[in-house]
PDB file of N, CA and C in Angstrom:
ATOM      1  N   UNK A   1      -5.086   9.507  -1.606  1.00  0.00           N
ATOM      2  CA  UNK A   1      -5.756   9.493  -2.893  1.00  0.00           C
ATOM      3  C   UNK A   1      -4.743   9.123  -3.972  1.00  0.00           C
ATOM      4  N   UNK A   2      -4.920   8.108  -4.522  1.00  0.00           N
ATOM      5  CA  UNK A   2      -4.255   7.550  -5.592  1.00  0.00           C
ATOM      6  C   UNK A   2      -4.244   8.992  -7.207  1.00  0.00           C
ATOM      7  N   UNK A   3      -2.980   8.680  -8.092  1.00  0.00           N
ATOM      8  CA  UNK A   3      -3.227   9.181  -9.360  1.00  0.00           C
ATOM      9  C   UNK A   3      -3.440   8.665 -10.273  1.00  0.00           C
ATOM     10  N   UNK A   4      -4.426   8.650 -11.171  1.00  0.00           N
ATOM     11  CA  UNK A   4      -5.180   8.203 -12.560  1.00  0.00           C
ATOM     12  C   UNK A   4      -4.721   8.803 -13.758  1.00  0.00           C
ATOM     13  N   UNK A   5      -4.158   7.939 -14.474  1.00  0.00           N
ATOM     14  CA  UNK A   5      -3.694   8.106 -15.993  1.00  0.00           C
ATOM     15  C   UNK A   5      -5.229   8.093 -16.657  1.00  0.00           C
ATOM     16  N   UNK A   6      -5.654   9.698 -17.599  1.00  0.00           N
ATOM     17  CA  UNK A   6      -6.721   9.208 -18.526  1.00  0.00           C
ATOM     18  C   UNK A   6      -6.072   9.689 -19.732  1.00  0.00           C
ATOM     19  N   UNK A   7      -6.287   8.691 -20.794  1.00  0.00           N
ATOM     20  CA  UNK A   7      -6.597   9.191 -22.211  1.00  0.00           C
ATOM     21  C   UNK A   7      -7.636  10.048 -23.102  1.00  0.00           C
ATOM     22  N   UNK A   8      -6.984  10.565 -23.855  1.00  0.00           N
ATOM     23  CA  UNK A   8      -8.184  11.659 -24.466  1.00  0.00           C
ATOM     24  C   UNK A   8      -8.098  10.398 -25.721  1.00  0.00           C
ATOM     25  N   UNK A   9      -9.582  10.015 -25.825  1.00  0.00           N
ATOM     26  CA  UNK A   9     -10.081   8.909 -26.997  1.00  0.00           C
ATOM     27  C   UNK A   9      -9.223   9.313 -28.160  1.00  0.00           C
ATOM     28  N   UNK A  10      -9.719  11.133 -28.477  1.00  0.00           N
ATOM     29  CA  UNK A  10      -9.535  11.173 -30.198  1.00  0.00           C
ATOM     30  C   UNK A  10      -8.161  11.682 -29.896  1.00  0.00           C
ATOM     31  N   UNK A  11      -7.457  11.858 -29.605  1.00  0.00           N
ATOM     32  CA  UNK A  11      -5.842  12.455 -29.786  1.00  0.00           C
ATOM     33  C   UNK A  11      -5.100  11.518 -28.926  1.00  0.00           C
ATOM     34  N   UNK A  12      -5.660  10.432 -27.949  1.00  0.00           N
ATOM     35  CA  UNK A  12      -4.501   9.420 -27.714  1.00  0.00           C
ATOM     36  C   UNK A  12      -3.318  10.466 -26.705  1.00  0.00           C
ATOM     37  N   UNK A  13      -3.715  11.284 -26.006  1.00  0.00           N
ATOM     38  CA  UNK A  13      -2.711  12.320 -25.271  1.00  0.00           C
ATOM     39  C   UNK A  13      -3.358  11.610 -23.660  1.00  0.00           C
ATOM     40  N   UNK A  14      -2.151  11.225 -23.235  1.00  0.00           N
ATOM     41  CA  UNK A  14      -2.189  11.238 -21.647  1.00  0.00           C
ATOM     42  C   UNK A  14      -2.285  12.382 -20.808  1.00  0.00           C
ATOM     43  N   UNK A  15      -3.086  12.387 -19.789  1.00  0.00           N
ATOM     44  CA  UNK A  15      -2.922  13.407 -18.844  1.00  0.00           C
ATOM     45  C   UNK A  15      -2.945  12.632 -17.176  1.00  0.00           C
ATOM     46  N   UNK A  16      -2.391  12.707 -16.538  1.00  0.00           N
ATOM     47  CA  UNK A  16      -2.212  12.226 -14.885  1.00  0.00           C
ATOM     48  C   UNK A  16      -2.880  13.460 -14.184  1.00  0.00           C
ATOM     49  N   UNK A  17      -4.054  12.858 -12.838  1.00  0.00           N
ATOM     50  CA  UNK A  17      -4.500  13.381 -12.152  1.00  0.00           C
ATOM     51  C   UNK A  17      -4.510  13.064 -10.660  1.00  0.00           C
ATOM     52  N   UNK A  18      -4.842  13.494  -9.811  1.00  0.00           N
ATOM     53  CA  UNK A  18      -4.854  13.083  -8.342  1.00  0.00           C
ATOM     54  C   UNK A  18      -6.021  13.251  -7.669  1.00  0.00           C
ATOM     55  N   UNK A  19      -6.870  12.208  -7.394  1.00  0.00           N
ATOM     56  CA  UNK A  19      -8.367  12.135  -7.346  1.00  0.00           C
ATOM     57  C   UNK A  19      -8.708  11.229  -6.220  1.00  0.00           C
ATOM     58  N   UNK A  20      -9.783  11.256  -5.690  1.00  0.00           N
ATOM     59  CA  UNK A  20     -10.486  10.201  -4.751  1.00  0.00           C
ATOM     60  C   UNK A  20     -11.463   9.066  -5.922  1.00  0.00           C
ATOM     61  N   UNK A  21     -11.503   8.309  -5.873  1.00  0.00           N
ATOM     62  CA  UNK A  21     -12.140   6.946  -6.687  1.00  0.00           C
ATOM     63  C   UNK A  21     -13.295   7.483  -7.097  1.00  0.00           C
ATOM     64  N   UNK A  22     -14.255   8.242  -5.851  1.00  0.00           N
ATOM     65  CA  UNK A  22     -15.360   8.741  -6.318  1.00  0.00           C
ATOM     66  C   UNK A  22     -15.369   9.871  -7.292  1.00  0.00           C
ATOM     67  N   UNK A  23     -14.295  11.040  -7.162  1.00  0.00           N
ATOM     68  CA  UNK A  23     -14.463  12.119  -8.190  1.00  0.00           C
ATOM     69  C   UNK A  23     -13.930  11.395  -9.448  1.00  0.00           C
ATOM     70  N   UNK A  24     -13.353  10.107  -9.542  1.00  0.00           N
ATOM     71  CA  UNK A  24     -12.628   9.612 -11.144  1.00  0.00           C
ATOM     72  C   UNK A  24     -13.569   8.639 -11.470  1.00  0.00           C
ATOM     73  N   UNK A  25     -14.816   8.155 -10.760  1.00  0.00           N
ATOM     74  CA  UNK A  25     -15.981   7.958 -11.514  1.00  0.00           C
ATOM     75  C   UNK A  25     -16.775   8.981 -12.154  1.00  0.00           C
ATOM     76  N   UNK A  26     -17.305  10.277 -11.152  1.00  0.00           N
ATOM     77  CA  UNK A  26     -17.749  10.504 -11.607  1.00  0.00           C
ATOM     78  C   UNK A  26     -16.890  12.079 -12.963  1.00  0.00           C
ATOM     79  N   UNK A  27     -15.657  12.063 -12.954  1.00  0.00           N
ATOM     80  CA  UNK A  27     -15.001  12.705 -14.070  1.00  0.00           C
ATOM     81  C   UNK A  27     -15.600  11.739 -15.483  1.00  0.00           C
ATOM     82  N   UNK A  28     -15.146  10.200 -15.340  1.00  0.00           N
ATOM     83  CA  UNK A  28     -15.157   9.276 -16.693  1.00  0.00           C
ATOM     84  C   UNK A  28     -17.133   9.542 -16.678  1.00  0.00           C
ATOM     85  N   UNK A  29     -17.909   9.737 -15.684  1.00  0.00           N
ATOM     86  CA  UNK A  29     -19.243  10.030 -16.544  1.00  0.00           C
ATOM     87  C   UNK A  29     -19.629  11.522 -17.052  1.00  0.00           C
ATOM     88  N   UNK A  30     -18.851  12.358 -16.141  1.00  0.00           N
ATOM     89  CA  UNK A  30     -19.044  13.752 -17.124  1.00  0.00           C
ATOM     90  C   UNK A  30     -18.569  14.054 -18.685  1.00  0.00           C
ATOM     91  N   UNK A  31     -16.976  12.938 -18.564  1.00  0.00           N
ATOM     92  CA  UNK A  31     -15.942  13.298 -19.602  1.00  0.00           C
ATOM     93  C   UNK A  31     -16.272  12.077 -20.498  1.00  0.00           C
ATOM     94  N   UNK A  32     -16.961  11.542 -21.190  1.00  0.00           N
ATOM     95  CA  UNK A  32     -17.257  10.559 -22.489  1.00  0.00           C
ATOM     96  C   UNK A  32     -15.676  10.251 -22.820  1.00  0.00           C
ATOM     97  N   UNK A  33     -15.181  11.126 -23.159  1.00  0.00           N
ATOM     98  CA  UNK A  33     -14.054  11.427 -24.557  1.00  0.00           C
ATOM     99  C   UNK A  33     -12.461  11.070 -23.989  1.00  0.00           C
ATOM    100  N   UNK A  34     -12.887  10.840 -22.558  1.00  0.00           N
ATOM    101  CA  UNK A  34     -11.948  10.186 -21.786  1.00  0.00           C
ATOM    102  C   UNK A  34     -11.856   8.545 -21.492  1.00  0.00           C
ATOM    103  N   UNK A  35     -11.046   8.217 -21.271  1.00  0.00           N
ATOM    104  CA  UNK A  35     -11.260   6.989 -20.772  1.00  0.00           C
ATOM    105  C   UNK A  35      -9.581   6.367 -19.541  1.00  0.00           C
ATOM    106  N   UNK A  36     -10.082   5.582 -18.530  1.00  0.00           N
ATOM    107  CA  UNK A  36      -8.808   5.219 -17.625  1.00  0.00           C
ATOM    108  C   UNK A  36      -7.482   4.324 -18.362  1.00  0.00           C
ATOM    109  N   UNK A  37      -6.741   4.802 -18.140  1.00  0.00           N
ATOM    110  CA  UNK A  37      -5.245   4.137 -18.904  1.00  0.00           C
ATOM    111  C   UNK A  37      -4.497   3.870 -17.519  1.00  0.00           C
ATOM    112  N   UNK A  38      -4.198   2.243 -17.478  1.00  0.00           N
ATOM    113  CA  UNK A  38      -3.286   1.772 -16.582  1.00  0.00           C
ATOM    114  C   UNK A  38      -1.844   1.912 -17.256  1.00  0.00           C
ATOM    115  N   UNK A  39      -0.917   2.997 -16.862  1.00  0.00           N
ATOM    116  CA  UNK A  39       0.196   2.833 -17.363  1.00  0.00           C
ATOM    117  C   UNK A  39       1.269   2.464 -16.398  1.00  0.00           C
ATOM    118  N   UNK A  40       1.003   2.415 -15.069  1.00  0.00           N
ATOM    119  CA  UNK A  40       1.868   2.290 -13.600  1.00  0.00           C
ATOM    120  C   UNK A  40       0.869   1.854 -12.805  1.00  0.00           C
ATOM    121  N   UNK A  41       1.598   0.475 -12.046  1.00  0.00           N
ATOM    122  CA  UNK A  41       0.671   0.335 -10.926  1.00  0.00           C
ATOM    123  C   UNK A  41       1.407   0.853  -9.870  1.00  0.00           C
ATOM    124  N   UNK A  42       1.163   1.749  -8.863  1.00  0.00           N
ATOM    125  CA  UNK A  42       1.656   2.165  -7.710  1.00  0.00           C
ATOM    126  C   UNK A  42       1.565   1.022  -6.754  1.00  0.00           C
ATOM    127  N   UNK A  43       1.606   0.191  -6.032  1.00  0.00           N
ATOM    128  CA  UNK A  43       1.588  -0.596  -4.927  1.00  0.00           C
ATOM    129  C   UNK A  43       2.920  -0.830  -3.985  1.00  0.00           C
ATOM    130  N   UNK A  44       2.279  -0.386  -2.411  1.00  0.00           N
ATOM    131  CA  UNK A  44       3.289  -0.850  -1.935  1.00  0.00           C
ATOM    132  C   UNK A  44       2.336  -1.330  -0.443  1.00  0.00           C
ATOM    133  N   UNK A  45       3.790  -1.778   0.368  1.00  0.00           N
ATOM    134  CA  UNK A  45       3.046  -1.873   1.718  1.00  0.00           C
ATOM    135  C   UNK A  45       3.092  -1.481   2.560  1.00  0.00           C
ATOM    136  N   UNK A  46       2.406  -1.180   3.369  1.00  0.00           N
ATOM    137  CA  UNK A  46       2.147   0.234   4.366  1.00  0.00           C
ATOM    138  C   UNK A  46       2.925   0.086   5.467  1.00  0.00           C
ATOM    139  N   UNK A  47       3.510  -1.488   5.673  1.00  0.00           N
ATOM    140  CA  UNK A  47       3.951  -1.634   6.597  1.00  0.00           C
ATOM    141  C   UNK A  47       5.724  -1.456   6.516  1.00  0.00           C
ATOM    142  N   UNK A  48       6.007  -2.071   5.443  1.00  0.00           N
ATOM    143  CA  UNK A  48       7.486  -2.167   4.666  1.00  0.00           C
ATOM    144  C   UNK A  48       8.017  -0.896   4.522  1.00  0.00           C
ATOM    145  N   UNK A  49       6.949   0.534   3.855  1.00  0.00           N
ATOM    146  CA  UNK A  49       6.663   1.804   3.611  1.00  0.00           C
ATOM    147  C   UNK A  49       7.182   2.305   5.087  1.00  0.00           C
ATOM    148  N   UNK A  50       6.921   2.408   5.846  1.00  0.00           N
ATOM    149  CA  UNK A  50       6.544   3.095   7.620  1.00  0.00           C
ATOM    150  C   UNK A  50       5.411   3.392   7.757  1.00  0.00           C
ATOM    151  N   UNK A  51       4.139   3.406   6.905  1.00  0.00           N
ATOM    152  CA  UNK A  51       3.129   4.554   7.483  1.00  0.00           C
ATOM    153  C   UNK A  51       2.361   3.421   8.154  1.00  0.00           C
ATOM    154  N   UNK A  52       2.096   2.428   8.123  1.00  0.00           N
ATOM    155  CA  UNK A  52       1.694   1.930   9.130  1.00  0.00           C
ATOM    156  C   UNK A  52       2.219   0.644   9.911  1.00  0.00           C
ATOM    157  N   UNK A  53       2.360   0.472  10.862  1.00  0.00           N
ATOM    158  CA  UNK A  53       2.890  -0.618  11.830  1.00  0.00           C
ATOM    159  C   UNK A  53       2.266  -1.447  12.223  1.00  0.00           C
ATOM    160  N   UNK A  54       2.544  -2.391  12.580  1.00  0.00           N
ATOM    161  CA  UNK A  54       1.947  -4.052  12.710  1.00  0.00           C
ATOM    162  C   UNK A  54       1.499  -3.713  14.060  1.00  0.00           C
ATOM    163  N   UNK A  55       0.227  -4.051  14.365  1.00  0.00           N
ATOM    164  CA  UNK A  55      -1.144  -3.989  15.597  1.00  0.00           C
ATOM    165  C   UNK A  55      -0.035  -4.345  16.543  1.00  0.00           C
ATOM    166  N   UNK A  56      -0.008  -3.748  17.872  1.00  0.00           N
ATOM    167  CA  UNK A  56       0.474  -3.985  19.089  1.00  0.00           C
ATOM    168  C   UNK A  56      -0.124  -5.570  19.517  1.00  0.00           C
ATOM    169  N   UNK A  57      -1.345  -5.809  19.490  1.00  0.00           N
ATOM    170  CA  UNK A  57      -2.233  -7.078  19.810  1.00  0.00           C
ATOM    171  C   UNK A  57      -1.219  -8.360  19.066  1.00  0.00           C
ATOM    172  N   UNK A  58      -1.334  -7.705  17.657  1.00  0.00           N
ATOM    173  CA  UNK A  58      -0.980  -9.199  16.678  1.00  0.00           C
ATOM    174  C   UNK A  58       0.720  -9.369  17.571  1.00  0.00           C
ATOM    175  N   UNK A  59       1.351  -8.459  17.915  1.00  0.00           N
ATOM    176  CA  UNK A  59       2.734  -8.863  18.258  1.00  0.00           C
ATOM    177  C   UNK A  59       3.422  -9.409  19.223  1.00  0.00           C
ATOM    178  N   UNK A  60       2.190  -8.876  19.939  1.00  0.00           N
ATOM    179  CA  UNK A  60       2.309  -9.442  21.589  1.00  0.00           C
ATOM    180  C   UNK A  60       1.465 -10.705  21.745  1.00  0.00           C
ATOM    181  N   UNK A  61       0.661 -10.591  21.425  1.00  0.00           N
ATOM    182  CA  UNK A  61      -0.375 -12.126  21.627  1.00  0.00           C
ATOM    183  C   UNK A  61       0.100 -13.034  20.311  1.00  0.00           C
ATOM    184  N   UNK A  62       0.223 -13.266  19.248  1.00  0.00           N
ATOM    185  CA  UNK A  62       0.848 -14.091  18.327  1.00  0.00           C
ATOM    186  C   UNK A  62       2.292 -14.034  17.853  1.00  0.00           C
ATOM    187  N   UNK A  63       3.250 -13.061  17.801  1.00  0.00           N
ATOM    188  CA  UNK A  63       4.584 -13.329  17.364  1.00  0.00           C
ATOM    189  C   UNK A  63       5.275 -13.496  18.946  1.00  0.00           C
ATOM    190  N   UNK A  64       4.830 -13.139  20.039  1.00  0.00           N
ATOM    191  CA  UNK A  64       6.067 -12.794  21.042  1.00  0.00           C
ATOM    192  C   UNK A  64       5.770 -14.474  21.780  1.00  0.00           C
ATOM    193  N   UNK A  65       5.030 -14.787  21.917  1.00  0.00           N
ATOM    194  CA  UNK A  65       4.673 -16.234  22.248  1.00  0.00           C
ATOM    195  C   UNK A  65       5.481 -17.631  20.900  1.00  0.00           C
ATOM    196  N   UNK A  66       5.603 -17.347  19.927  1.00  0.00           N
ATOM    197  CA  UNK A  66       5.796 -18.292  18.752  1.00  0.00           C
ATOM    198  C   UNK A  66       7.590 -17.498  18.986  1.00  0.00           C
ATOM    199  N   UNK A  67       8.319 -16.541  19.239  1.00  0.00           N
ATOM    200  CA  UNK A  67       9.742 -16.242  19.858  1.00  0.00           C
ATOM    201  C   UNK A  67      10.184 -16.553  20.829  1.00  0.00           C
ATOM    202  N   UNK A  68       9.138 -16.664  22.009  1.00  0.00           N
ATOM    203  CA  UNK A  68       9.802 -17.268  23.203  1.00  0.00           C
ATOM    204  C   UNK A  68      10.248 -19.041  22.979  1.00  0.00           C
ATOM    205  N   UNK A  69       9.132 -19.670  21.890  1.00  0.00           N
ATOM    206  CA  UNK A  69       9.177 -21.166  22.107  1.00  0.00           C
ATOM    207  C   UNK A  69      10.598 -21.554  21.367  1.00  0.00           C
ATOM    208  N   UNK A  70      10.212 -20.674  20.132  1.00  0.00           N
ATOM    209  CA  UNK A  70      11.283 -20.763  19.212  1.00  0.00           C
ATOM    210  C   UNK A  70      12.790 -20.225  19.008  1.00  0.00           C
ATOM    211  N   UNK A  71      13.028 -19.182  19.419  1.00  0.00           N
ATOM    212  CA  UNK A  71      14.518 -18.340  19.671  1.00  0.00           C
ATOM    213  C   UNK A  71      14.865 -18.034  20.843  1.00  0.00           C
ATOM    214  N   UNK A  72      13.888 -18.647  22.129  1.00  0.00           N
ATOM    215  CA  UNK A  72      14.666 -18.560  23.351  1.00  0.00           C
ATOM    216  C   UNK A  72      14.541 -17.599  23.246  1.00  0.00           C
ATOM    217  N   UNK A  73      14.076 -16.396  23.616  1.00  0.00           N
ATOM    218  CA  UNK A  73      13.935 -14.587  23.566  1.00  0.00           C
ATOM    219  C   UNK A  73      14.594 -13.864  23.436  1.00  0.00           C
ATOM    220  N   UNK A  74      15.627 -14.543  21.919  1.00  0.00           N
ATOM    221  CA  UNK A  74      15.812 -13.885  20.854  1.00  0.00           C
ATOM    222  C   UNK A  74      15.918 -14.492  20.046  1.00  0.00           C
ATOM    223  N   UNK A  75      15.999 -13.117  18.592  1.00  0.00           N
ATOM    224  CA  UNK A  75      16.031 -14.061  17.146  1.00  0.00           C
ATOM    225  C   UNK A  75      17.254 -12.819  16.567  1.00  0.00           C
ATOM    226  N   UNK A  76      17.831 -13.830  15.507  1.00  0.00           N
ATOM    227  CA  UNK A  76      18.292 -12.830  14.461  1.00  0.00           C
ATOM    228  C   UNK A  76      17.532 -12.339  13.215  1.00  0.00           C
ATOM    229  N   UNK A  77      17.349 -10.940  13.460  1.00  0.00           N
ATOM    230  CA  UNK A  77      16.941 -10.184  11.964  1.00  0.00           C
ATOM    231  C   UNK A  77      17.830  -9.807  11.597  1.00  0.00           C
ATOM    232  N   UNK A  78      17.499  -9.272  10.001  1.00  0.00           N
ATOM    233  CA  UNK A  78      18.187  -8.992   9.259  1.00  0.00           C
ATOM    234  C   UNK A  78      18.933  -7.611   9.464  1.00  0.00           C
ATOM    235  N   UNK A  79      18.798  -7.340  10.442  1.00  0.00           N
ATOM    236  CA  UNK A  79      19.243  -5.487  10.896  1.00  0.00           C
ATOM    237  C   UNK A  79      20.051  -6.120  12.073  1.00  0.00           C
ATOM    238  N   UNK A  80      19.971  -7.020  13.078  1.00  0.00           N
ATOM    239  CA  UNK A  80      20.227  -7.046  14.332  1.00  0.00           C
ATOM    240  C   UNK A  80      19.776  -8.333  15.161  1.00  0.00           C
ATOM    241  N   UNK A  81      20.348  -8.338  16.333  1.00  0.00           N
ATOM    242  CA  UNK A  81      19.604  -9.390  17.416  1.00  0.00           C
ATOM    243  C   UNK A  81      18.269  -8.587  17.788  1.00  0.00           C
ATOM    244  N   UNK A  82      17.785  -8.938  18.260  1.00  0.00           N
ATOM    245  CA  UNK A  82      16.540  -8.395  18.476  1.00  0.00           C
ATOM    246  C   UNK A  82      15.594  -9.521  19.650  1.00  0.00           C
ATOM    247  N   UNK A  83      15.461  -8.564  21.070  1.00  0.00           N
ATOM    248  CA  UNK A  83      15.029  -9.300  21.998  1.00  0.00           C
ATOM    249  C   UNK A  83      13.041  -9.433  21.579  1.00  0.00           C
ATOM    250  N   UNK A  84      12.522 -10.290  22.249  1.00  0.00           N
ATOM    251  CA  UNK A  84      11.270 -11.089  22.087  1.00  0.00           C
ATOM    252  C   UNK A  84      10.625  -9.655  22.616  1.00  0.00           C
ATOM    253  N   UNK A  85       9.297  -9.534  21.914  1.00  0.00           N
ATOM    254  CA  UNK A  85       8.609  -8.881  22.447  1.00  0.00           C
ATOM    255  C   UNK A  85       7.709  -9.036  23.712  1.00  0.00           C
ATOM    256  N   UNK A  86       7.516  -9.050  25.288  1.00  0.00           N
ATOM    257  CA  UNK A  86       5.951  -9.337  25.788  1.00  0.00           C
ATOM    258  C   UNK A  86       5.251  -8.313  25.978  1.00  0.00           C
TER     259      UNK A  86
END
């Protein structure tokens, strides 16, 4: 669940919350006097992050085939040699 910057209309005071999309719709229709303030975009990638890892399928059926043709079964990354996946 992402956090939402809202403004209070008449005093211009930020407050940060931690909400599901659905409870910060329906907060901005209970709360009039509020409204959403983008002050940070959070984005990252899930994969770059750790929490999620690239499909076993996509690595073995499309990258480990396009390594064997191309690096001879291996390549250099940026960490290491690193043998071909099958």
């Amino acid at each position: 669940m992402p956090n939402y910057d809202f403004r209070f209309k008449p005093t211009g005071q930020i407050t940060e919350r931690f909400m599901s999309i659905a409870e910060m719709e329906t907060f901005i229709k209970d709360n009039p006097d509020y409204e959403v303030a983008f002050l940070k975009m959070q984005v990252g990638d899930p994969v770059l992050l750790g929490v999620k890892g690239v499909p076993s399928d996509f690595t073995n059926h499309v990258i480990a085939p396009i390594e064997n043709r191309l690096f001879k079964k291996r390549r250099e990354t940026r960490f290491a040699t690193k043998k071909a996946q099958v």
